[in-house]
PDB file of N, CA and C in Angstrom:
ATOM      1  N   UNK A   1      15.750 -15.265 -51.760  1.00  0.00           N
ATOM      2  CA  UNK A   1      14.849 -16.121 -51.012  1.00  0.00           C
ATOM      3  C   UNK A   1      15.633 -17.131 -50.169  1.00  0.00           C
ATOM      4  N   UNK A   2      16.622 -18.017 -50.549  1.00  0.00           N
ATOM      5  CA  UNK A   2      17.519 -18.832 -50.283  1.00  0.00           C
ATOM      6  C   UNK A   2      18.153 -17.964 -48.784  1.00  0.00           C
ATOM      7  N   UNK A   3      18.065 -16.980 -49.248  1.00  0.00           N
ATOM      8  CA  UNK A   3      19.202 -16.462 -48.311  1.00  0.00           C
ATOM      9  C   UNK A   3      18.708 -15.998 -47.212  1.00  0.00           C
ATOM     10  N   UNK A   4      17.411 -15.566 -46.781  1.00  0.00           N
ATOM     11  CA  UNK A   4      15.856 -15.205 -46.208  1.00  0.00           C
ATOM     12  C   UNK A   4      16.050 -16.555 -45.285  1.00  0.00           C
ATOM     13  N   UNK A   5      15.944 -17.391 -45.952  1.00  0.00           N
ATOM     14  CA  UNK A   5      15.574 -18.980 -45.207  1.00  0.00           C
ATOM     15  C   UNK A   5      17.011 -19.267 -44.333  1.00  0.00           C
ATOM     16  N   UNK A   6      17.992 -19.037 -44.992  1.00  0.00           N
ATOM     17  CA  UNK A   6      19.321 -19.556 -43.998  1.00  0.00           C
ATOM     18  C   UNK A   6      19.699 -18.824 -43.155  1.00  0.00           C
ATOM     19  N   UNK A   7      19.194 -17.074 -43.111  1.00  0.00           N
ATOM     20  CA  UNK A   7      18.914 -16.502 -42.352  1.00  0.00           C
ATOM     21  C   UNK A   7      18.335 -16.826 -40.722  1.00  0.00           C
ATOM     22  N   UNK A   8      16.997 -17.282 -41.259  1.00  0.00           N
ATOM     23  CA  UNK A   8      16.097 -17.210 -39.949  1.00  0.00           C
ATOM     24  C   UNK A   8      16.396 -18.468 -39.625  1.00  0.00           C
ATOM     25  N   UNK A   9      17.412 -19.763 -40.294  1.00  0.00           N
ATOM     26  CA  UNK A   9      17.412 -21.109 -39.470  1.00  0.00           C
ATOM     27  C   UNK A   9      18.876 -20.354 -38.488  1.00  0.00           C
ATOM     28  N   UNK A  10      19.637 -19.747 -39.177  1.00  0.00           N
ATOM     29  CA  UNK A  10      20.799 -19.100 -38.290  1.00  0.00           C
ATOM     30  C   UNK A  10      20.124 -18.922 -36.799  1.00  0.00           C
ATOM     31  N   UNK A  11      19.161 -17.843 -37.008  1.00  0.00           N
ATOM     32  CA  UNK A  11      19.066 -17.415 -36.207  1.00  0.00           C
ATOM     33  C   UNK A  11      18.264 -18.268 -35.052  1.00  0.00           C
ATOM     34  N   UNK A  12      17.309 -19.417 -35.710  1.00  0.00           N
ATOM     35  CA  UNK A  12      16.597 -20.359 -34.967  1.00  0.00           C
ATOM     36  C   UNK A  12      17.840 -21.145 -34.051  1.00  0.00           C
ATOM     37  N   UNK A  13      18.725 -21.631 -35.028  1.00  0.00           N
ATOM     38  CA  UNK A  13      20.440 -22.091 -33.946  1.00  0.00           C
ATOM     39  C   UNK A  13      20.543 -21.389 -32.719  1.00  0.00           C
ATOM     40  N   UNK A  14      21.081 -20.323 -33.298  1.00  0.00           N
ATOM     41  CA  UNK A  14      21.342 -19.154 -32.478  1.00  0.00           C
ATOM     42  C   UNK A  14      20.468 -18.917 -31.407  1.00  0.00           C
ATOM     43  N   UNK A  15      19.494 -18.875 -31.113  1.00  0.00           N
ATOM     44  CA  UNK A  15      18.311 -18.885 -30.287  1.00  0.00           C
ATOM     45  C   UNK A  15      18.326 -20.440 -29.486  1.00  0.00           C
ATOM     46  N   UNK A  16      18.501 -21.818 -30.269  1.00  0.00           N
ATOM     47  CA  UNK A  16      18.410 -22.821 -29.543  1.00  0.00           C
ATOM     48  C   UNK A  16      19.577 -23.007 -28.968  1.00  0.00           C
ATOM     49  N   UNK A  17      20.926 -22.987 -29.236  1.00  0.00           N
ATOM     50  CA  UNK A  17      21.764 -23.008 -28.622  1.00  0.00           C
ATOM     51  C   UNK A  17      21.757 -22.147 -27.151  1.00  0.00           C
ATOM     52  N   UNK A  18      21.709 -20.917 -27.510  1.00  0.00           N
ATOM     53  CA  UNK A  18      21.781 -20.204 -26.536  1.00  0.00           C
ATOM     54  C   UNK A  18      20.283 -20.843 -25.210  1.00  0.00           C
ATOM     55  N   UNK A  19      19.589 -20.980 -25.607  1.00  0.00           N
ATOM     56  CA  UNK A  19      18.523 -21.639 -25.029  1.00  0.00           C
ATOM     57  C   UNK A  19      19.299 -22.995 -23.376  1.00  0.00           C
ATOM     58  N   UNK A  20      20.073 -23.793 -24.627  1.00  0.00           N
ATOM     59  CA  UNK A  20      20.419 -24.814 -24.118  1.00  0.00           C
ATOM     60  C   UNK A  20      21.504 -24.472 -23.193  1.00  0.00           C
ATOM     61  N   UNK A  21      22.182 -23.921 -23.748  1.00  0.00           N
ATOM     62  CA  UNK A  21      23.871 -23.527 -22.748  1.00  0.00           C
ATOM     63  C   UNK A  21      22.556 -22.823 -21.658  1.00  0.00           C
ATOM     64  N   UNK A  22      21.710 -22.150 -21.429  1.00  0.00           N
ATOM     65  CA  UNK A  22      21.281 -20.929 -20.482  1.00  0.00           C
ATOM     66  C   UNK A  22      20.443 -22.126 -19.421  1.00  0.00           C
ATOM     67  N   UNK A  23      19.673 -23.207 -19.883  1.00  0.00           N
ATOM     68  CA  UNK A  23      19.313 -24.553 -19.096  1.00  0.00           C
ATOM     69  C   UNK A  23      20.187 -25.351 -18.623  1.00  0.00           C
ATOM     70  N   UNK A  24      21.607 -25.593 -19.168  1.00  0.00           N
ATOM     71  CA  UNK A  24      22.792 -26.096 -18.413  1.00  0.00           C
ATOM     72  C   UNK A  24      23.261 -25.550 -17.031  1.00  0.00           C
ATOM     73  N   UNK A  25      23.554 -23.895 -17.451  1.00  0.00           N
ATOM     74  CA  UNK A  25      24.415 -23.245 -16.521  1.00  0.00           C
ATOM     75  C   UNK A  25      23.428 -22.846 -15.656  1.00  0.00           C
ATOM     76  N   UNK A  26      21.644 -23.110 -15.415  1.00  0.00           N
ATOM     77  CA  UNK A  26      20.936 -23.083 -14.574  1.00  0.00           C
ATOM     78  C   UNK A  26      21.238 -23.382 -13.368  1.00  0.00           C
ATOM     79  N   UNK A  27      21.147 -22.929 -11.856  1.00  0.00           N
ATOM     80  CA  UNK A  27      21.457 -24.025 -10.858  1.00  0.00           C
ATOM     81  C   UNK A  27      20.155 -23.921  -9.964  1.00  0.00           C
ATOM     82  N   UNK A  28      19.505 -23.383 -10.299  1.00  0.00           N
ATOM     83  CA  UNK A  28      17.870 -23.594  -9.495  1.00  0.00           C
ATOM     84  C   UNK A  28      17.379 -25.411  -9.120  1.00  0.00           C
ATOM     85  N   UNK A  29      17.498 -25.344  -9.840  1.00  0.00           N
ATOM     86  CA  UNK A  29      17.057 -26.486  -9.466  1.00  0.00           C
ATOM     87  C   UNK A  29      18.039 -28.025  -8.740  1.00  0.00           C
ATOM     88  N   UNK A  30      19.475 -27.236  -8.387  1.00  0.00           N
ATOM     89  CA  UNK A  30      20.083 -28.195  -7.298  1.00  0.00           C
ATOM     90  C   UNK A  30      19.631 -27.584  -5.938  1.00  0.00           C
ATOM     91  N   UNK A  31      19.240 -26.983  -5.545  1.00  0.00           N
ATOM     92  CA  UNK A  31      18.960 -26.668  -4.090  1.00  0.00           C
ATOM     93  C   UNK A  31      17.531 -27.775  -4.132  1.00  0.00           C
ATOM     94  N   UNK A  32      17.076 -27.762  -5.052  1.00  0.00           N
ATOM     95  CA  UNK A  32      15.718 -28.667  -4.895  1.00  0.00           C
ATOM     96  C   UNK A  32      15.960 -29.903  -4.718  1.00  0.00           C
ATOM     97  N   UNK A  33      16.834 -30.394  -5.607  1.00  0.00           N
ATOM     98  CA  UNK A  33      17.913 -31.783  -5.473  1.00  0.00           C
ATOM     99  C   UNK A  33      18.225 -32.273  -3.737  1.00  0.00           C
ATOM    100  N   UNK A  34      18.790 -31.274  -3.163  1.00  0.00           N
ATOM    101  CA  UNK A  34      19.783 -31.189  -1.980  1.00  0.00           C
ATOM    102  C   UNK A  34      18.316 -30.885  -0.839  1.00  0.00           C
ATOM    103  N   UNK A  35      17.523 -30.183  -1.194  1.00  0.00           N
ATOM    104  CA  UNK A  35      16.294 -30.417   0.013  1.00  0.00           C
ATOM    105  C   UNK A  35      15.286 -31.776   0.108  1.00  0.00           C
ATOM    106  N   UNK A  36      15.218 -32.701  -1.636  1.00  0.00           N
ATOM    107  CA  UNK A  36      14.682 -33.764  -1.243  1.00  0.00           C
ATOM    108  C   UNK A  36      15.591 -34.850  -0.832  1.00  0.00           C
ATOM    109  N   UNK A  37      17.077 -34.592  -0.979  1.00  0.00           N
ATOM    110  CA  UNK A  37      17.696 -35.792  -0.476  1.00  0.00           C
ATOM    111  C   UNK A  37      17.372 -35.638   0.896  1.00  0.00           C
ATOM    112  N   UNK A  38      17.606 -34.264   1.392  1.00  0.00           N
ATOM    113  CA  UNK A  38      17.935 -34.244   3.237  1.00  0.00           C
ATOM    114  C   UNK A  38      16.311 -34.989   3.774  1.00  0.00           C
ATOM    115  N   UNK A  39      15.296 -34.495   3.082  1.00  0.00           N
ATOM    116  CA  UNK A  39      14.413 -35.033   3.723  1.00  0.00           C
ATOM    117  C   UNK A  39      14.051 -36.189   3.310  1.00  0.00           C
ATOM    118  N   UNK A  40      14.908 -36.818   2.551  1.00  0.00           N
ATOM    119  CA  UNK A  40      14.622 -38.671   2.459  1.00  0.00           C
ATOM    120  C   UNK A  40      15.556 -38.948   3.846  1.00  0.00           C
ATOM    121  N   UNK A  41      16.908 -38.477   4.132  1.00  0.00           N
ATOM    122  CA  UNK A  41      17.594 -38.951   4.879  1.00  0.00           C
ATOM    123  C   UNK A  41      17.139 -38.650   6.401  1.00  0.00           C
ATOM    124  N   UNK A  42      16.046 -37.616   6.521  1.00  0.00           N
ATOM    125  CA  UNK A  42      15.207 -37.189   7.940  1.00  0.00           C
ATOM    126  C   UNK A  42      14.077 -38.372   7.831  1.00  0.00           C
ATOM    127  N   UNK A  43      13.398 -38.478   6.817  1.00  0.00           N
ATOM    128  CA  UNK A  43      12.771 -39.672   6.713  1.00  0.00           C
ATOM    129  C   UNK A  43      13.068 -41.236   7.064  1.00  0.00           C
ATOM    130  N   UNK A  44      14.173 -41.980   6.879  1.00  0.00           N
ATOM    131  CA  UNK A  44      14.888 -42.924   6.944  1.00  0.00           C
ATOM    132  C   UNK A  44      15.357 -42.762   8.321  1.00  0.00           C
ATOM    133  N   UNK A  45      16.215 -41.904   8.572  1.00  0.00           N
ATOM    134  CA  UNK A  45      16.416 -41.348   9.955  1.00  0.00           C
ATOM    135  C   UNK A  45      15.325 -42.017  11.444  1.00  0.00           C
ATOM    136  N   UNK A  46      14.319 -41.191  11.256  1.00  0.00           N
ATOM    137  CA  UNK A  46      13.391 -41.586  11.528  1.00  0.00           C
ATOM    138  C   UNK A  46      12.809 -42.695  11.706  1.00  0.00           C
ATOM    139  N   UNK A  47      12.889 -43.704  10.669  1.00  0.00           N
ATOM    140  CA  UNK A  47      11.678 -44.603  10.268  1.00  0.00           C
ATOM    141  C   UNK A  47      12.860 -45.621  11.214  1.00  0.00           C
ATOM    142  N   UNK A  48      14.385 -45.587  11.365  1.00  0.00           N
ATOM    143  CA  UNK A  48      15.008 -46.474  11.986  1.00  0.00           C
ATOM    144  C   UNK A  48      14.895 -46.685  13.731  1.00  0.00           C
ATOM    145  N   UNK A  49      14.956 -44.684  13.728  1.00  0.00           N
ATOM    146  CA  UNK A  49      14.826 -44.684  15.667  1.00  0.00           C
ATOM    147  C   UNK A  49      13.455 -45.162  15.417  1.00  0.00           C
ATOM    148  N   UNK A  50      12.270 -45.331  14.850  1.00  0.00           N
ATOM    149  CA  UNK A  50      11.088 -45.845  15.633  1.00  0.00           C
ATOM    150  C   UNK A  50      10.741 -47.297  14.761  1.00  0.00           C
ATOM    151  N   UNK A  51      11.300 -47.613  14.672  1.00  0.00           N
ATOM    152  CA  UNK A  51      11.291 -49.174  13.958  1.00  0.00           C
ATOM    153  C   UNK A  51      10.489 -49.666  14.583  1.00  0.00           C
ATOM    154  N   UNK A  52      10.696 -50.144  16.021  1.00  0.00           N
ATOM    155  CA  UNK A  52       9.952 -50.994  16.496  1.00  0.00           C
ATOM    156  C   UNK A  52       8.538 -50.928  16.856  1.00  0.00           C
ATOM    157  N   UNK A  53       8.092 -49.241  16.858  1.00  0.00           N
ATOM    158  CA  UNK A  53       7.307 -48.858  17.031  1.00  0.00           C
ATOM    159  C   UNK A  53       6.082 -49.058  15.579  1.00  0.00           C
ATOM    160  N   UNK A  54       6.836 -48.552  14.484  1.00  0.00           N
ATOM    161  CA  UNK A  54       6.249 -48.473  12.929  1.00  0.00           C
ATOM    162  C   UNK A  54       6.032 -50.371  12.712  1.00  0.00           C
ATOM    163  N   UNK A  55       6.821 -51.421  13.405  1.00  0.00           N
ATOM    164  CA  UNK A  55       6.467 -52.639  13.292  1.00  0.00           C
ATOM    165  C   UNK A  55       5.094 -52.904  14.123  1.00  0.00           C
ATOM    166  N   UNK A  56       5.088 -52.215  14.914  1.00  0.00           N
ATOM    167  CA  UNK A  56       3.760 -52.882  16.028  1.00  0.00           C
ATOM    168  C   UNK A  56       2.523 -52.413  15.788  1.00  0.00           C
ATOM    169  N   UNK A  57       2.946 -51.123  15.370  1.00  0.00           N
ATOM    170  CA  UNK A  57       1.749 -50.861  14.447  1.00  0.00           C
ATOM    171  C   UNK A  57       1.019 -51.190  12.946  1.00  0.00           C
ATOM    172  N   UNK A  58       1.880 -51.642  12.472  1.00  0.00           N
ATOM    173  CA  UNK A  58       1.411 -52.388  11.227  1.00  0.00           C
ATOM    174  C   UNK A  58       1.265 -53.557  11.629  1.00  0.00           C
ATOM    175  N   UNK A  59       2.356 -54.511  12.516  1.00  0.00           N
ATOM    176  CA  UNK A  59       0.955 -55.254  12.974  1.00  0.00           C
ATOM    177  C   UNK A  59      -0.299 -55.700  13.261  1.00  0.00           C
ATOM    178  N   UNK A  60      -0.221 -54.192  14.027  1.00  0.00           N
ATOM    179  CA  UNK A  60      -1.969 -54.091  14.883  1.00  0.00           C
ATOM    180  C   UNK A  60      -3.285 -54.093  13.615  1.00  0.00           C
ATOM    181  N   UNK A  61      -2.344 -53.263  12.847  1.00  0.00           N
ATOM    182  CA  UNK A  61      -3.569 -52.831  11.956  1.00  0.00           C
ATOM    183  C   UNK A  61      -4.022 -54.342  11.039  1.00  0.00           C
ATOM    184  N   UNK A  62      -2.609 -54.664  11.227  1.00  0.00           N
ATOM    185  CA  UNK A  62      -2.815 -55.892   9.700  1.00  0.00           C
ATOM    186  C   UNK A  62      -3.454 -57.034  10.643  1.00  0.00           C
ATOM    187  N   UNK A  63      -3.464 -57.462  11.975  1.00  0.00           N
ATOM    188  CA  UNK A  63      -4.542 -58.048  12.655  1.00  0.00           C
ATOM    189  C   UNK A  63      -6.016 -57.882  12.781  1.00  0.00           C
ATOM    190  N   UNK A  64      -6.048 -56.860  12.930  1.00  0.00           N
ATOM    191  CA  UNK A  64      -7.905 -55.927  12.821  1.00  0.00           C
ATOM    192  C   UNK A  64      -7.999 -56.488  11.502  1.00  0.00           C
ATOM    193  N   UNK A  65      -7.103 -56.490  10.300  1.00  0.00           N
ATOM    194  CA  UNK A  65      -7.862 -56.057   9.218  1.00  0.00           C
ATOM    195  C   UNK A  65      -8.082 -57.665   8.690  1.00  0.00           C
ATOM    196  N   UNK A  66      -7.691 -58.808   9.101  1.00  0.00           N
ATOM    197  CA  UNK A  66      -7.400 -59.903   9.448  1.00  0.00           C
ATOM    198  C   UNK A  66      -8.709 -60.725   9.997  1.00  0.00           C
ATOM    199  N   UNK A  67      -8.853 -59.785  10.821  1.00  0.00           N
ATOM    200  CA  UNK A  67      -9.825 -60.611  12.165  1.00  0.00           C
ATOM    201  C   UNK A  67     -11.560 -60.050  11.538  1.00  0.00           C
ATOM    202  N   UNK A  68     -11.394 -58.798  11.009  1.00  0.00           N
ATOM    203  CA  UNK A  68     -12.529 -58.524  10.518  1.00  0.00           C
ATOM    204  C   UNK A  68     -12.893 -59.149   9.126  1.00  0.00           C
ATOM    205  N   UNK A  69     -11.941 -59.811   8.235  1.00  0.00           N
ATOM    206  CA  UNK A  69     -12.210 -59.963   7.086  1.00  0.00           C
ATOM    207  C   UNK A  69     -12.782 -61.566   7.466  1.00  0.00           C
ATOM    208  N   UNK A  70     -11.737 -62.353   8.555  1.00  0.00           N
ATOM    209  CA  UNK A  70     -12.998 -63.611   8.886  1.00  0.00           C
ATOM    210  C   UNK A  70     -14.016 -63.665   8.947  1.00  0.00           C
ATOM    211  N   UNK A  71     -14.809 -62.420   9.951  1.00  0.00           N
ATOM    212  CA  UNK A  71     -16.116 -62.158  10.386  1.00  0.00           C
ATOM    213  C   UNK A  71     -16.820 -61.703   9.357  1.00  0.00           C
ATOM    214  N   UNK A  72     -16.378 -61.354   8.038  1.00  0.00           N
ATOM    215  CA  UNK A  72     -17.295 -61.235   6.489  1.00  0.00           C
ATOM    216  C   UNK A  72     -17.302 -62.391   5.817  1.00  0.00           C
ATOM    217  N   UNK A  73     -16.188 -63.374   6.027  1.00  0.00           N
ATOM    218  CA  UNK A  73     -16.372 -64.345   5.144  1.00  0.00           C
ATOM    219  C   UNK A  73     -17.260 -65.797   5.944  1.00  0.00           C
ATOM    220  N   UNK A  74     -16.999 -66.079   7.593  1.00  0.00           N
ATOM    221  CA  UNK A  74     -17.970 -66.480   7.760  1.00  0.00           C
ATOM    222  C   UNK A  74     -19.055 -66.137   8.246  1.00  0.00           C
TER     223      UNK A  74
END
């Protein structure tokens, strides 16, 4: 019986190990890594050439939203 049981934890090792080394030596999931950096850095990229533009517009909006919230409160 003893020996039944140290058996199948062997083999439960054996199975988790191998498990783990096979999720290490994975590399799927660095190309995923390397496509959200590029498109943070197309993002940022971006958000710098139109700076002045992404400022005037949050302006605009945060004025409207400004000018209308007077006209509810008085």
């Amino acid at each position: 019986m003893m020996s039944k049981i140290s058996a199948d934890i062997m083999v439960k090792y054996w199975r988790a190990k191998e498990a783990f080394k096979s999720f290490l030596e994975e590399e799927r999931g660095d190309s995923h890594i390397i496509a959200v950096i590029l498109v943070l850095v197309v993002v940022v990229g971006l958000a710098v050439i139109f700076k002045d533009q992404i400022t005037a517009l949050v302006n605009s909006i945060w004025d409207k939203i400004t000018d209308t919230s007077k006209t509810f409160i008085e």
